[in-house]
Protein backbone atom coordinates (compact mmCIF):
# COMPACT_ATOMS: atom_id res chain seq x y z
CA UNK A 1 -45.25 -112.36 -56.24
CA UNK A 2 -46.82 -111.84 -59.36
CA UNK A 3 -46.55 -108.19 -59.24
CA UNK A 4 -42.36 -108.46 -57.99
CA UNK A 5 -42.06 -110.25 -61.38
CA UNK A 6 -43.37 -107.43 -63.35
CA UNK A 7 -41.71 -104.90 -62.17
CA UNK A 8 -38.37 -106.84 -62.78
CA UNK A 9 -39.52 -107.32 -66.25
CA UNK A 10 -40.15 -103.32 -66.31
CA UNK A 11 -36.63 -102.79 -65.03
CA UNK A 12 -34.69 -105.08 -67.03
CA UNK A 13 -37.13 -103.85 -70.63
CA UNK A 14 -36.21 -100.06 -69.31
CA UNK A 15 -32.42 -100.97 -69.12
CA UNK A 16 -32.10 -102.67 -72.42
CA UNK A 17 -34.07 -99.85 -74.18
CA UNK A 18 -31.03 -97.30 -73.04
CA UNK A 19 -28.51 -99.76 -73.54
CA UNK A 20 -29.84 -99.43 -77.47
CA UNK A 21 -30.20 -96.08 -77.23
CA UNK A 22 -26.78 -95.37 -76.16
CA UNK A 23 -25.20 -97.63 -78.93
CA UNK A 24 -25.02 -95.85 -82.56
CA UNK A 25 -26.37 -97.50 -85.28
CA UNK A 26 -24.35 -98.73 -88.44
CA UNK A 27 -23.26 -96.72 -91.83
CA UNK A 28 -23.18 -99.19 -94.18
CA UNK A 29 -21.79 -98.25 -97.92
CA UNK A 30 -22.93 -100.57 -100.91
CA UNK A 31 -20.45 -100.54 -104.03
CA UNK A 32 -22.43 -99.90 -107.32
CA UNK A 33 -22.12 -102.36 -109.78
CA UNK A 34 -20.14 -104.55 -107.49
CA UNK A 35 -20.92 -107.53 -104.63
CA UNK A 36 -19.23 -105.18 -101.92
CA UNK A 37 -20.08 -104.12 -98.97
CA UNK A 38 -18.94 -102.01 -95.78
CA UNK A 39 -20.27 -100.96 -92.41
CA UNK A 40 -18.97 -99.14 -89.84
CA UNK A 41 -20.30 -99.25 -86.37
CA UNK A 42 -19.56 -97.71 -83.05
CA UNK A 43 -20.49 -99.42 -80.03
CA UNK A 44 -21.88 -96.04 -78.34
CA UNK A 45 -21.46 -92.32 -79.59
CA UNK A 46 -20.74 -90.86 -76.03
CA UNK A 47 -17.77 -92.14 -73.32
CA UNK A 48 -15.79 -90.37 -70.55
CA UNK A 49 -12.53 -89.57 -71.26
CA UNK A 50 -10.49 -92.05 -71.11
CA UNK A 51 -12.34 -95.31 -71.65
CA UNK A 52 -12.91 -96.98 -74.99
CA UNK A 53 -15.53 -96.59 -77.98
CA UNK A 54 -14.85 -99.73 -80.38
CA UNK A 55 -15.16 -99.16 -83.62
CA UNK A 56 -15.95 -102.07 -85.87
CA UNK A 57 -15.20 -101.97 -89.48
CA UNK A 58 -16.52 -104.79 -91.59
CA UNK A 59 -16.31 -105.30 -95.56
CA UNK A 60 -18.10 -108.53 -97.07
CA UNK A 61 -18.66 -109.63 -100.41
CA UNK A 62 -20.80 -112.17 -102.26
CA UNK A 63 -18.04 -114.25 -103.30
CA UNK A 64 -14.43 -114.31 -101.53
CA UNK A 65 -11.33 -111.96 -100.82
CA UNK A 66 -8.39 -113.13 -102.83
CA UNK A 67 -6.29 -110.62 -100.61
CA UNK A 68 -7.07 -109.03 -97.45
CA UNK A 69 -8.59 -105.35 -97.35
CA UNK A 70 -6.30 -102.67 -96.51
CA UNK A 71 -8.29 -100.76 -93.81
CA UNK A 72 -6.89 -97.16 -93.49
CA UNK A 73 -4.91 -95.99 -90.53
CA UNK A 74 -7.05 -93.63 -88.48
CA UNK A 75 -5.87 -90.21 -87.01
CA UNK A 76 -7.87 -88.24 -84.88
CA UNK A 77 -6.55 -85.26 -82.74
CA UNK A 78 -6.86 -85.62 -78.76
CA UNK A 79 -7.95 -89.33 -79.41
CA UNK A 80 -5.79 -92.32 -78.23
CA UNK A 81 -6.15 -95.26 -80.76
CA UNK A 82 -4.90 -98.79 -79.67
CA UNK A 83 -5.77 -101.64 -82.11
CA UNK A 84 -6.07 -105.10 -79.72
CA UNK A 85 -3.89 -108.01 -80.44
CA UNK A 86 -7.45 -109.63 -82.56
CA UNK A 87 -8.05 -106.83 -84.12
CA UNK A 88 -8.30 -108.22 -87.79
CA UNK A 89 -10.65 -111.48 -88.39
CA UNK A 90 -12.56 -113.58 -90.50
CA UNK A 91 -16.47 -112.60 -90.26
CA UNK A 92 -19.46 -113.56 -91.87
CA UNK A 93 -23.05 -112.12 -92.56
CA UNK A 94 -26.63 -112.81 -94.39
CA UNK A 95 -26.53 -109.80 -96.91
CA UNK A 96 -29.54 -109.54 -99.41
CA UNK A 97 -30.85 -113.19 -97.97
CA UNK A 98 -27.70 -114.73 -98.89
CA UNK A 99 -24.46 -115.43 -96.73
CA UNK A 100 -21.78 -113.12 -97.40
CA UNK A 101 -17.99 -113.68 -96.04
CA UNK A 102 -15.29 -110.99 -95.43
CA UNK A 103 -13.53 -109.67 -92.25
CA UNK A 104 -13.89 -107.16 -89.79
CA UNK A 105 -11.40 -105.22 -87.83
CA UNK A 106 -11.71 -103.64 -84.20
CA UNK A 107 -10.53 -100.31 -83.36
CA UNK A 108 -10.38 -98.69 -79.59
CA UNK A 109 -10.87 -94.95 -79.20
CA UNK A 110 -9.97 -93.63 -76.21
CA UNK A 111 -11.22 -89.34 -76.11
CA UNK A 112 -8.90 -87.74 -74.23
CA UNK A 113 -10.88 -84.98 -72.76
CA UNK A 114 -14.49 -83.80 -72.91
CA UNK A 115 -15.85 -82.50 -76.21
CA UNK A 116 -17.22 -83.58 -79.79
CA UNK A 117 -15.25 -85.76 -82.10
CA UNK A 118 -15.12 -86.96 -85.80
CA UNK A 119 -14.62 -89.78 -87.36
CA UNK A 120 -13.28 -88.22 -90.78
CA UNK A 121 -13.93 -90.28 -93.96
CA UNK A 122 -11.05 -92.32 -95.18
CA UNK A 123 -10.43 -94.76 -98.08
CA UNK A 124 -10.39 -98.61 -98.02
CA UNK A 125 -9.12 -100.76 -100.58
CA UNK A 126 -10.75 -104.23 -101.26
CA UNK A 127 -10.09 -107.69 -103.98
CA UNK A 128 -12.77 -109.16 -104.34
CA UNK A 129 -13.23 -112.23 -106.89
CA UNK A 130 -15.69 -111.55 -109.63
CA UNK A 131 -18.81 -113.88 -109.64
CA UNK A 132 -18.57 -114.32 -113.62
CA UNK A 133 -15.11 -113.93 -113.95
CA UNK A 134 -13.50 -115.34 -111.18
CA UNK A 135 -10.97 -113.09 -111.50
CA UNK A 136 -9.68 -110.58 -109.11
CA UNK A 137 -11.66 -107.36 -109.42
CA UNK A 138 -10.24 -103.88 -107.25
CA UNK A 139 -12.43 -101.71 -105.72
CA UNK A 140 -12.01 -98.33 -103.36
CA UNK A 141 -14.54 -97.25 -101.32
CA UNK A 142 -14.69 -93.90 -98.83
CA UNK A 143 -15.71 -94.72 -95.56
CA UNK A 144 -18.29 -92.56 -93.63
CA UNK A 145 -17.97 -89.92 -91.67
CA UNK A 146 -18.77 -90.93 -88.01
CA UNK A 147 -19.51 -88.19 -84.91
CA UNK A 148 -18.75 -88.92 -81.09
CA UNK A 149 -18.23 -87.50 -78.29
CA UNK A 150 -16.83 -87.63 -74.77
CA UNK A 151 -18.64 -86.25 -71.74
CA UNK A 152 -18.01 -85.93 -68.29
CA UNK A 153 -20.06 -87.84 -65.37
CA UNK A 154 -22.55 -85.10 -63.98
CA UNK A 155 -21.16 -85.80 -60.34
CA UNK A 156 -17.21 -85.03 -61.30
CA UNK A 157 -17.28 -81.83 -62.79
CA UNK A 158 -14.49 -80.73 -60.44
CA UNK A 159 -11.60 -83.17 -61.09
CA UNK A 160 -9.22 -81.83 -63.34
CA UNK A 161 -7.56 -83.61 -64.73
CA UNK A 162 -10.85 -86.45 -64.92
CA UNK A 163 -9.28 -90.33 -64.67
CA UNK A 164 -12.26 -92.65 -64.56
CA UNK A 165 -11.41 -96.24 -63.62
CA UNK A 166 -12.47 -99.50 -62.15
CA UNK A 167 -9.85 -99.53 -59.38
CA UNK A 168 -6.87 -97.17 -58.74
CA UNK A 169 -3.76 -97.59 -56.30
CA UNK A 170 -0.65 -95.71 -55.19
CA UNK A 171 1.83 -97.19 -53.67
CA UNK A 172 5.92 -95.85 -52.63
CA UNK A 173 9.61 -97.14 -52.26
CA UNK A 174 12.36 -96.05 -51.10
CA UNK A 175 16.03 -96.76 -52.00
CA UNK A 176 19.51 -95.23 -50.47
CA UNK A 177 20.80 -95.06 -46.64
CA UNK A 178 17.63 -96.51 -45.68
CA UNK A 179 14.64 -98.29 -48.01
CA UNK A 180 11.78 -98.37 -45.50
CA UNK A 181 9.42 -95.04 -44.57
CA UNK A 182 9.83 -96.26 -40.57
CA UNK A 183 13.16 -96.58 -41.24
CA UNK A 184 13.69 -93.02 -43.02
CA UNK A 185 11.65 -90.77 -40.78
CA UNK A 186 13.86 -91.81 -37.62
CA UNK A 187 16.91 -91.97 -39.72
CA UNK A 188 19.51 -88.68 -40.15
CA UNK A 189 21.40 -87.72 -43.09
CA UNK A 190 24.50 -85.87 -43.60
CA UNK A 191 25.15 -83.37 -46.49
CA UNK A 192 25.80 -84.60 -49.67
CA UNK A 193 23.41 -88.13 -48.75
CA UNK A 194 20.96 -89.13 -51.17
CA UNK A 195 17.52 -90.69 -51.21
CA UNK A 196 15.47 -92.28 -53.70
CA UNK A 197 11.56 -92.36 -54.11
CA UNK A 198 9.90 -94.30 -56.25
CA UNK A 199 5.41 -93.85 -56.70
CA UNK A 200 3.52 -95.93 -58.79
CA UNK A 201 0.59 -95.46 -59.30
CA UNK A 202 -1.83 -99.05 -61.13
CA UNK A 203 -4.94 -98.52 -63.14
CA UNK A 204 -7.68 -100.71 -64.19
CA UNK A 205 -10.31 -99.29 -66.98
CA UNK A 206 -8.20 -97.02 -68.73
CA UNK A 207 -4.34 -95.82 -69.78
CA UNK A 208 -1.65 -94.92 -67.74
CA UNK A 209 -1.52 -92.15 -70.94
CA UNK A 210 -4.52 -90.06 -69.06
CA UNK A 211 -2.63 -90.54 -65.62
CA UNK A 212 -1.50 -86.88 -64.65
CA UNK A 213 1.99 -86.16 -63.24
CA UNK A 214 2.58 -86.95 -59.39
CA UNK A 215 5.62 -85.48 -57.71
CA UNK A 216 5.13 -82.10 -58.88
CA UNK A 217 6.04 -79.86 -55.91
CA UNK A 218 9.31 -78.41 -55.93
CA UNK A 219 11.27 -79.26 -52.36
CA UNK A 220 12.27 -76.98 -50.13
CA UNK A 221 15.86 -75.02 -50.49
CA UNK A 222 18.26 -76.93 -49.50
CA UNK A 223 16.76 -79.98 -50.82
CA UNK A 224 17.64 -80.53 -54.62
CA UNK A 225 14.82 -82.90 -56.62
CA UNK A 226 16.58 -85.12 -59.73
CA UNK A 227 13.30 -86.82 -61.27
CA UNK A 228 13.69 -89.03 -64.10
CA UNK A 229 11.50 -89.69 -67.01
CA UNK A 230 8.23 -91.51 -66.08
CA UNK A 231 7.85 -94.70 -67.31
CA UNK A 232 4.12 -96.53 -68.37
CA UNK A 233 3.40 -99.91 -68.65
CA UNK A 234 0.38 -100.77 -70.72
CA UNK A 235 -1.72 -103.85 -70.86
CA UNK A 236 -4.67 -105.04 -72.73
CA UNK A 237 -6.89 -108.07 -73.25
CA UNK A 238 -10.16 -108.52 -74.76
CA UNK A 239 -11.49 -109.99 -71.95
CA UNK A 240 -9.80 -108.26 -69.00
CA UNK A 241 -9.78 -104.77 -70.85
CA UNK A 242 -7.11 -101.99 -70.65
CA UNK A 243 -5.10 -101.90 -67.69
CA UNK A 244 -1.58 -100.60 -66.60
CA UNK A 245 0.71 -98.26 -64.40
CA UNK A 246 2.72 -94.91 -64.42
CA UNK A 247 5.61 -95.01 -61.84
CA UNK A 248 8.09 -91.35 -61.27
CA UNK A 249 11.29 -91.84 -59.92
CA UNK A 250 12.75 -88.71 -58.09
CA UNK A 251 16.35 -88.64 -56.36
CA UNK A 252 16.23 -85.95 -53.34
CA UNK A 253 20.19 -84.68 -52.40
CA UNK A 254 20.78 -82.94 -49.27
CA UNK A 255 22.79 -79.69 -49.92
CA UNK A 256 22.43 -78.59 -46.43
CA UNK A 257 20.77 -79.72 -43.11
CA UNK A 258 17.78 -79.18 -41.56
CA UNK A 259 14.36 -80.17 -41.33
CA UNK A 260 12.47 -80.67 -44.81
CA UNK A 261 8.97 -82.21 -45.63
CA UNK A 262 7.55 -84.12 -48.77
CA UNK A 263 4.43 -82.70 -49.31
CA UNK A 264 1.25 -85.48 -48.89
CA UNK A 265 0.07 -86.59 -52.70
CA UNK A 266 -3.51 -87.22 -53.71
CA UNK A 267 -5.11 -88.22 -57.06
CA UNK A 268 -8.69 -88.11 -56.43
CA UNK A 269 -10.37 -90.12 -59.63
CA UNK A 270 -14.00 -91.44 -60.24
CA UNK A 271 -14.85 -94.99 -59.97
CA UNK A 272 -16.84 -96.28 -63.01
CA UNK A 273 -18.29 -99.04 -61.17
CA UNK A 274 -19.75 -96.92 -58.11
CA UNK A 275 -20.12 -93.36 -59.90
CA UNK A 276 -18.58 -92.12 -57.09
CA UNK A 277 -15.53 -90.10 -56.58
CA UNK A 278 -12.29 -91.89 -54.75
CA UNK A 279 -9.08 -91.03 -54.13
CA UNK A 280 -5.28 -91.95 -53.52
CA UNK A 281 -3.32 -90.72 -50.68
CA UNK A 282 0.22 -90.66 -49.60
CA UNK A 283 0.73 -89.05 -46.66
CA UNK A 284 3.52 -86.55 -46.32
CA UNK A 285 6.52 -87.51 -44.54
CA UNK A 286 9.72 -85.82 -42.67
CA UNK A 287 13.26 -85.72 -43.27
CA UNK A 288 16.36 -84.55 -41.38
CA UNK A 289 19.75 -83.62 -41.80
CA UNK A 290 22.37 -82.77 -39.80
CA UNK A 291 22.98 -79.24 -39.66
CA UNK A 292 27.15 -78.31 -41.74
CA UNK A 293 29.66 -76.53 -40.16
CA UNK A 294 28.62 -73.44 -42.13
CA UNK A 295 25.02 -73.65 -40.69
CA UNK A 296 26.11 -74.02 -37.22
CA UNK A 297 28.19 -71.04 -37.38
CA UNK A 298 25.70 -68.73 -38.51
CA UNK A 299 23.64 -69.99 -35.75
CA UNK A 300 26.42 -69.12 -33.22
CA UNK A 301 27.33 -66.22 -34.63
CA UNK A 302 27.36 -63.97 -31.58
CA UNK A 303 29.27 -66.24 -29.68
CA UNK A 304 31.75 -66.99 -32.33
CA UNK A 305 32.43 -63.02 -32.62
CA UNK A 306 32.76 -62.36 -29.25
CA UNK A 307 35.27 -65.09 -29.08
CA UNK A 308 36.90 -63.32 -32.56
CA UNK A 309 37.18 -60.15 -30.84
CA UNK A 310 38.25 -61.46 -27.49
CA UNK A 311 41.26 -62.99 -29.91
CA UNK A 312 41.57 -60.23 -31.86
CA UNK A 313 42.27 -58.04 -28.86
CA UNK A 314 44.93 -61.08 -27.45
CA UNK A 315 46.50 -60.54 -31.03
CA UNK A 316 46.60 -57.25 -30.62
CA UNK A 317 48.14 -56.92 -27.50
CA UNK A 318 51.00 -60.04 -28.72
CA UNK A 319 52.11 -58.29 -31.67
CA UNK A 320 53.45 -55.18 -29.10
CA UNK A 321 54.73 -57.82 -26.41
CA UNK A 322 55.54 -60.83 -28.85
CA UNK A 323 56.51 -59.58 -32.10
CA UNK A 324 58.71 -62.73 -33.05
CA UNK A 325 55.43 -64.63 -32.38
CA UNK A 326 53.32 -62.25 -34.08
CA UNK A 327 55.10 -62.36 -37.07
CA UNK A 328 55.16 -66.33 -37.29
CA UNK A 329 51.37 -66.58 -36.67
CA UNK A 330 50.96 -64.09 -39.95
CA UNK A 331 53.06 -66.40 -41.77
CA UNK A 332 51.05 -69.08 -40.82
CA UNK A 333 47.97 -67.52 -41.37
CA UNK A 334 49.49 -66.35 -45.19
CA UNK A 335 50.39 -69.57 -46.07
CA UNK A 336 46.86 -71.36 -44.99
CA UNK A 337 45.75 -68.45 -47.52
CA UNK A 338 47.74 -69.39 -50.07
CA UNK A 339 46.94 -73.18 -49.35
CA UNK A 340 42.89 -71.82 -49.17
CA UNK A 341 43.61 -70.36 -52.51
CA UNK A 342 45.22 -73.57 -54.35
CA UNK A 343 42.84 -75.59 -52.78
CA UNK A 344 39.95 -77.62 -54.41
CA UNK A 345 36.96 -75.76 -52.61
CA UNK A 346 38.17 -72.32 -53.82
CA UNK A 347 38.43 -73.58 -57.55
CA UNK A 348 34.57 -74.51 -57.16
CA UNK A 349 33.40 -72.06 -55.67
CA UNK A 350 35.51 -69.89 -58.21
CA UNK A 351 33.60 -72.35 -61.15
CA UNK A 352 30.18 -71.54 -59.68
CA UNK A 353 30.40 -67.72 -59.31
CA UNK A 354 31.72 -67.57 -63.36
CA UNK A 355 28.41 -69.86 -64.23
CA UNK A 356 26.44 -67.30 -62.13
CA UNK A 357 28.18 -64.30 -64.24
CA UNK A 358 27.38 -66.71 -67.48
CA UNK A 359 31.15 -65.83 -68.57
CA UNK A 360 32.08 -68.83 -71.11
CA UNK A 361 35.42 -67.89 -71.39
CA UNK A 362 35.73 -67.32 -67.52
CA UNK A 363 33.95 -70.98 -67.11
CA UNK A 364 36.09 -72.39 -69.34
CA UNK A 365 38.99 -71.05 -67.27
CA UNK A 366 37.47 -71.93 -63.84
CA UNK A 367 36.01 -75.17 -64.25
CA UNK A 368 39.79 -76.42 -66.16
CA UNK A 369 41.32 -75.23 -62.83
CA UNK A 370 39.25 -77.09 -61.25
CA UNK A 371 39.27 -79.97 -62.65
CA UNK A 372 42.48 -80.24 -62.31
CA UNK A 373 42.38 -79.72 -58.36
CA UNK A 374 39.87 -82.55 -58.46
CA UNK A 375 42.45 -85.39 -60.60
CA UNK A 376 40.22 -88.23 -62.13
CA UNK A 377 36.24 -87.67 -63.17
CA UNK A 378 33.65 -89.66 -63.31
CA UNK A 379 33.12 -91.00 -66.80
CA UNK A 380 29.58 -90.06 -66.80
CA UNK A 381 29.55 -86.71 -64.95
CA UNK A 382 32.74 -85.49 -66.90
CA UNK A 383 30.83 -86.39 -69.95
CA UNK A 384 27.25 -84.29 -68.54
CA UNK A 385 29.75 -81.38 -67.85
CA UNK A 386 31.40 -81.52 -71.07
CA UNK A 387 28.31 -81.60 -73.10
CA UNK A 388 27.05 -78.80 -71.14
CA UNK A 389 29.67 -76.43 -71.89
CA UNK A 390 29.81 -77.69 -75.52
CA UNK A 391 26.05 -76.35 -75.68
CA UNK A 392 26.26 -73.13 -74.09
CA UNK A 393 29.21 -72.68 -76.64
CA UNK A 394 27.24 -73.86 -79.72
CA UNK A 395 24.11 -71.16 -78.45
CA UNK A 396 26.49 -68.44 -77.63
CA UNK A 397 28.43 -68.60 -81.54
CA UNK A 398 25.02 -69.38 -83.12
CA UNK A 399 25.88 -72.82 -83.81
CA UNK A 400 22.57 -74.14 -82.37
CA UNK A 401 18.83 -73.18 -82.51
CA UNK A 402 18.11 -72.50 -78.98
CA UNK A 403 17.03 -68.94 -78.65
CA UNK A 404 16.92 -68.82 -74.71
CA UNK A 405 20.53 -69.76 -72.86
CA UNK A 406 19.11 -70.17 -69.28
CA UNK A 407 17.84 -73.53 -69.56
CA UNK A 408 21.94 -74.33 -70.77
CA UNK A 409 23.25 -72.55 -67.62
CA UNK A 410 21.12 -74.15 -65.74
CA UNK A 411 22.01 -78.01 -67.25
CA UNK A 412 25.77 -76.54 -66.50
CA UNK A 413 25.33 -75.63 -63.22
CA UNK A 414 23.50 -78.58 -62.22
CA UNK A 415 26.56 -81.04 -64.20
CA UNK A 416 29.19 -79.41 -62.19
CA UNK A 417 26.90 -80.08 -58.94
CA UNK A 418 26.91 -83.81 -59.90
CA UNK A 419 30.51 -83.95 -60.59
CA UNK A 420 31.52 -82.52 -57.24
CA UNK A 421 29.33 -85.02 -55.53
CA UNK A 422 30.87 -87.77 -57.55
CA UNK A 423 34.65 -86.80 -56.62
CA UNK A 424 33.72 -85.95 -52.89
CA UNK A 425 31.27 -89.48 -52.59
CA UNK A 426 34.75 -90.99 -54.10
CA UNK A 427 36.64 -89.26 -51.69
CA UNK A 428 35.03 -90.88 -48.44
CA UNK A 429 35.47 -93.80 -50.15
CA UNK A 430 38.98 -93.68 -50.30
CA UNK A 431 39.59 -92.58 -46.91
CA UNK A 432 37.58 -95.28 -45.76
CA UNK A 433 39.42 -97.57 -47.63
CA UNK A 434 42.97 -95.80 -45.70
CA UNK A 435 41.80 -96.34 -42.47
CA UNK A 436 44.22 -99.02 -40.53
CA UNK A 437 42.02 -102.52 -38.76
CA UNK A 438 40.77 -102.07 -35.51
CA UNK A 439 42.59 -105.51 -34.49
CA UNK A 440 45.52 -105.71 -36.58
């Protein structure tokens, strides 16, 4: 029993000596000539990425601080600061065998990646009240210069990017025809439907800053990806620590149907409790559209020209044995040209083939005819379309900076998308609307 207890008392001895170890030890600056003084401490010189070093910054003095110190604003490249809601308070110290009173203020330096990092020297200006005078006596000082550095655990080298953590989850939603996964793999859309996924991914040891992008992959053709901007929620206590989450919002659009797959996500990350390396999984999952009218008759394509020619020969043969009849199916089949022609499909496709030429004046032409085929806009879309046009107009008579017009076709081509989707989603909605009761 007696030898258990020792070697407890060896363990515990062994862990506080590289607990003390791995903290640095203060640089403390003494005014000459004047009851001041400053120390700066770090509470260890080496972190992973990603989790905090606290820097405390104290200044006391022998008598009292009429004002507050104004501690400097640090700047450090590739190093998140955060300053917790405490930072700033009243603090107190034997100095020279005598109590000394001041304050001390925390700071939290997060390294964002792996390497050495510097502290660089910056000033701090402190009142102090003058122990003959009384009076209020000014004083700057230059803090130290203070190394650290951020290092990787031996057993991660290969996660890239590294997110160390106490716990880490991923979670998904769903919002549109259907807002369940069951529910969406059994479910089939049309073209033009919509569906919206939502991943968020919570954190608990570090930022949602060092989080790395999620939905990355591009979908498959035919499938058109609208993400939006992620969002990050931070939180932080003294007690609890840092905390928070990163969610990305992506709208998927059908253009045509088929079969198409979201790719499975991982983010693999290591677990600063355990030291070992975890990860995060969604698996992937399937969706299906019904196949267009288009797409079905390329499918059928022999069939549908055998049945052309088979008519084509029965045309034929009726313009020698029918010519009356002959010559009213050609006017018929004129005026569905002309009606083709005049009609709102043409105009688009006529807008999209002068985007793809990257004609202004030809877009200009095209998209005006078409919006005029299509009557009222969306507010929002007619305003995306607008701007778009009013950009590649700016670039192309050097009224803006941008050097490189693709990006600006693109934003075009993708407004006009939107817009069409807006009229022909307003569209259904109006026939709906037309259709007479089922038990009037």
């Amino acid at each position: 029993m007696t030898l258990f207890r020792l070697l407890i008392a060896a363990c515990l001895l062994l862990c506080t000596t590289q607990l003390t170890l791995a903290a640095s030890e203060p640089a403390v600056v003494r005014a000459d000539q004047a009851p001041v003084y400053l120390s700066l401490e770090l509470s260890q010189d080496k972190v992973f990425p990603g989790t905090p070093i606290t820097l405390n910054m104290t200044v006391l003095v022998s008598t009292w601080m009429p004002r507050a110190p104004l501690y400097p604003d640090l700047e450090i490249n590739n190093v998140m600061l955060r300053l917790p809601s405490n930072a700033s308070r009243s603090f107190g110290d034997i100095v020279d065998g005598e109590r000394w009173n001041g304050t001390t203020r925390s700071y939290l330096l997060y390294p964002m990646a792996a390497g050495q990092y510097t502290l660089p020297s910056k000033p701090i200006t402190i009142t102090y009240a003058d122990p003959q005078t009384r009076q209020p006596q000014t004083i700057v000082l230059q803090t130290p210069e203070l190394d650290f550095e951020g290092v990787l655990p031996q057993t991660s080298p290969q996660l890239e990017p590294f997110v160390g953590a106490h716990s880490l989850t991923m979670e998904q939603n769903f919002s549109g025809p259907v807002d369940t996964l069951e529910a969406l793999e059994e479910h089939t859309f049309r073209a033009g439907d919509a569906i919206t996924r939502t991943i968020t991914v919570h954190v608990d040891g570090t930022s949602p800053v060092f989080l790395p992008p999620i939905q990355t992959r591009r979908p498959e053709a035919g499938l058109t990806a609208y993400p939006k901007e992620p969002e990050l929620l931070e939180d932080y206590s003294m007690i609890e620590g840092i905390s928070g989450s990163r969610s990305e919002e992506v709208t998927f659009t059908f253009e045509e149907g088929g079969r198409y797959q979201l790719p499975e996500i991982e983010l693999r990350w290591y677990n600063l409790d355990s030291g070992e390396i975890e990860s995060a999984k969604l698996e992937a999952i399937t969706l299906v559209a019904r196949l267009t009218l288009l797409q079905r008759i390329k499918k059928h394509w022999r069939l549908l020209l055998g049945l052309g020619l088979g008519l084509g020969f029965l045309a034929l043969l009726g313009k020698w044995l029918l010519p009356p009849v002959w010559q009213r199916l050609a006017e018929t089949g004129q005026h569905l040209k002309s009606l083709y022609l005049d009609s709102e499909p043409y105009a688009y496709r006529q807008a999209q083939d002068a985007i793809d030429r990257r004609d202004l004046g030809l877009c200009l032409k095209q998209i005006a005819i078409w919006r005029g085929k299509i009557g009222s806009e969306d507010p929002a879309s007619s305003r995306s379309l607008t701007e778009a046009l009013t950009a590649i107009g700016a670039d192309t008579y050097h009224l803006g900076t941008n050097t490189d017009s693709g990006p600006l076709w693109a934003q075009l081509e993708q407004a006009l998308k939107q817009s069409r989707r807006d009229y022909r989603q307003r569209q259904r909605h109006n026939n709906r609307e037309q259709l007479p009761p089922l038990n009037p």
